[in-house]
C-alpha atoms as a PDB file:
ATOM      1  CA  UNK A   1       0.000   0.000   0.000  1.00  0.00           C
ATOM      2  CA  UNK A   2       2.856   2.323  -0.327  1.00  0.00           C
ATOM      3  CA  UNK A   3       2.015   5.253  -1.749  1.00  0.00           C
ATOM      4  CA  UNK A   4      -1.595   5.116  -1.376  1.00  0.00           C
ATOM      5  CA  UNK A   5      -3.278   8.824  -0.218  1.00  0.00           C
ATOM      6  CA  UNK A   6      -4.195   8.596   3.166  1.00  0.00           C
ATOM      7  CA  UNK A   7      -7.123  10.768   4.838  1.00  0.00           C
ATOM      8  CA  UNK A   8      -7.462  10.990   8.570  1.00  0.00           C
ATOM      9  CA  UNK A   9     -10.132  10.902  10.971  1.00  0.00           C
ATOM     10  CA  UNK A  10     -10.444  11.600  14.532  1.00  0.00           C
ATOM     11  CA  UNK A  11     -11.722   9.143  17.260  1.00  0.00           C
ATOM     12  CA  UNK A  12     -14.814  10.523  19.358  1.00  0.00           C
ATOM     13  CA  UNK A  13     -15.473   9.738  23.002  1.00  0.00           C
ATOM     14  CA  UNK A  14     -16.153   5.341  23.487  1.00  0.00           C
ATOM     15  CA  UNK A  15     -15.173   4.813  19.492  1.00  0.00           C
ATOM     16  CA  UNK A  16     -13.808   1.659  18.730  1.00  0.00           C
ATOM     17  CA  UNK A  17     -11.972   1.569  14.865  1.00  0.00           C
ATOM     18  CA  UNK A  18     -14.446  -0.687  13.665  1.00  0.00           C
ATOM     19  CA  UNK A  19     -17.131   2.143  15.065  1.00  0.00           C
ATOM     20  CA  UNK A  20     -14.690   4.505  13.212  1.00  0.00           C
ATOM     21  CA  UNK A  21     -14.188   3.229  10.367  1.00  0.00           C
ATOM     22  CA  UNK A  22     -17.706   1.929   9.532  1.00  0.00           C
ATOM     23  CA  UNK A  23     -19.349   5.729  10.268  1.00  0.00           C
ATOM     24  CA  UNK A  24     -16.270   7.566   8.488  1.00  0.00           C
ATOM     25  CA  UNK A  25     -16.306   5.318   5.459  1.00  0.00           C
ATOM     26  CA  UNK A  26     -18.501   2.076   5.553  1.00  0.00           C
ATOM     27  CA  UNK A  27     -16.012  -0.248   5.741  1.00  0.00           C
ATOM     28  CA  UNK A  28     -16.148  -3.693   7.948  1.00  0.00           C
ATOM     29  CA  UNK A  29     -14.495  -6.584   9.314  1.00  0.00           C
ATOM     30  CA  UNK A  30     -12.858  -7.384   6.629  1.00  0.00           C
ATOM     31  CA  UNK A  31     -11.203  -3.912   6.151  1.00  0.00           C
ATOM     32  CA  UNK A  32      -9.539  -3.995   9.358  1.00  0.00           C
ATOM     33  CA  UNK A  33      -6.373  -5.754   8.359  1.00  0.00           C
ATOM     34  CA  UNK A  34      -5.321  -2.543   6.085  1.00  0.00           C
ATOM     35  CA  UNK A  35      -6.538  -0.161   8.647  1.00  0.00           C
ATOM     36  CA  UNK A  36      -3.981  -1.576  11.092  1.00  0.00           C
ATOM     37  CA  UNK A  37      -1.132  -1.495   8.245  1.00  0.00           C
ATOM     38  CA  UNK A  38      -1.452   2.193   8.140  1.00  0.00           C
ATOM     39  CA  UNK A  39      -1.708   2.752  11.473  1.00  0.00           C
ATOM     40  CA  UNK A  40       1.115   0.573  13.572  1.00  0.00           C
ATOM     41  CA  UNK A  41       0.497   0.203  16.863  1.00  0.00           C
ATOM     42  CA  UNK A  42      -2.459   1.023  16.984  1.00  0.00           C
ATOM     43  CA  UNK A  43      -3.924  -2.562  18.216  1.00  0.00           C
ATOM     44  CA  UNK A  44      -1.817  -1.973  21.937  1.00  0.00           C
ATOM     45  CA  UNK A  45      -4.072   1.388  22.498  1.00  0.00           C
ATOM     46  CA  UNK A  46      -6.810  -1.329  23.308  1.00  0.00           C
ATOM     47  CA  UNK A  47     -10.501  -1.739  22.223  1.00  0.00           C
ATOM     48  CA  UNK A  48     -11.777   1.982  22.874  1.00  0.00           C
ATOM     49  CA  UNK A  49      -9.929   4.544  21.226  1.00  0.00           C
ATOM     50  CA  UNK A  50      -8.581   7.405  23.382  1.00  0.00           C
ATOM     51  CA  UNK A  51     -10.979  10.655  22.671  1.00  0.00           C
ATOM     52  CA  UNK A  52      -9.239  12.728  19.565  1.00  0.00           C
ATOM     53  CA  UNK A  53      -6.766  10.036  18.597  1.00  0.00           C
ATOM     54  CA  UNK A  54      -5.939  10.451  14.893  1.00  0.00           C
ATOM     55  CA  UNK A  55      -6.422   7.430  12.781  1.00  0.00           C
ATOM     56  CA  UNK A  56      -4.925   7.080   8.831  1.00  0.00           C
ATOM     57  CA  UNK A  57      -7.699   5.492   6.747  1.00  0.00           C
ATOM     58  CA  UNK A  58      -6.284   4.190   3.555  1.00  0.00           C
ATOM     59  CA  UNK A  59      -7.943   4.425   0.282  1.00  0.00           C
ATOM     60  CA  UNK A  60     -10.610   1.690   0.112  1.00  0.00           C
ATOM     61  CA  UNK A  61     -13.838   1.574  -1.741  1.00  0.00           C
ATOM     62  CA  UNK A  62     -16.917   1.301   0.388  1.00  0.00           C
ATOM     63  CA  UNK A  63     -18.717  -1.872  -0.539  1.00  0.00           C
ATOM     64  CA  UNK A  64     -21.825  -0.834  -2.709  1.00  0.00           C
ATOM     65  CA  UNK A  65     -25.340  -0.505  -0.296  1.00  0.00           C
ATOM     66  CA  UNK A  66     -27.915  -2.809  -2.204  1.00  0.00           C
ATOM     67  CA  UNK A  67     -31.257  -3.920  -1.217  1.00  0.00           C
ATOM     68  CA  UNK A  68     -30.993  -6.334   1.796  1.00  0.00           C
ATOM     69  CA  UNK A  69     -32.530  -9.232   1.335  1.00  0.00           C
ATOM     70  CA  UNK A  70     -32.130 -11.179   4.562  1.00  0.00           C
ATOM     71  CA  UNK A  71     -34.320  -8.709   6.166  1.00  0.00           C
ATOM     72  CA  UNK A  72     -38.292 -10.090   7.533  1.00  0.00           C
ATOM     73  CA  UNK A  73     -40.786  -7.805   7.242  1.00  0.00           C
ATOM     74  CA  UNK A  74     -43.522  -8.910   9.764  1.00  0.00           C
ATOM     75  CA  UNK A  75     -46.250  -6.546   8.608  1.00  0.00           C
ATOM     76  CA  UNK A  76     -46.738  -8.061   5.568  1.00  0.00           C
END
């Protein structure tokens, strides 16, 4: 990923980086893995983020939003 633009976020009060990275750019799970590449030791700082911490976000696509179609409506 060398070379790859980075933008930057801040972490807000009880954020975990999935929380972060999900609201800043939909990504999930299986994102996580290049999020920690760009930002080394991040993992020790534990689950909850300290309040302001910056955080690199590499350049990855947000998966497309479709129609879910595991969802039950019960009022139909």
């Amino acid at each position: 990923m060398a070379g790859a633009p980075l933008d930057t976020a801040r972490a807000r009060e009880g954020d975990t980086l999935d929380a972060l990275i999900w609201r800043e750019r939909g990504l999930g799970p299986a994102d996580l893995p290049a999020v920690l590449a760009v930002n080394p030791g991040i993992a020790a700082l534990g689950p909850t983020l300290p309040k302001g911490h910056v955080v690199n976000l590499p350049a990855i696509a947000a998966p497309a939003t479709g129609v879910r179609t595991d969802v039950v409506n019960l009022w139909n």
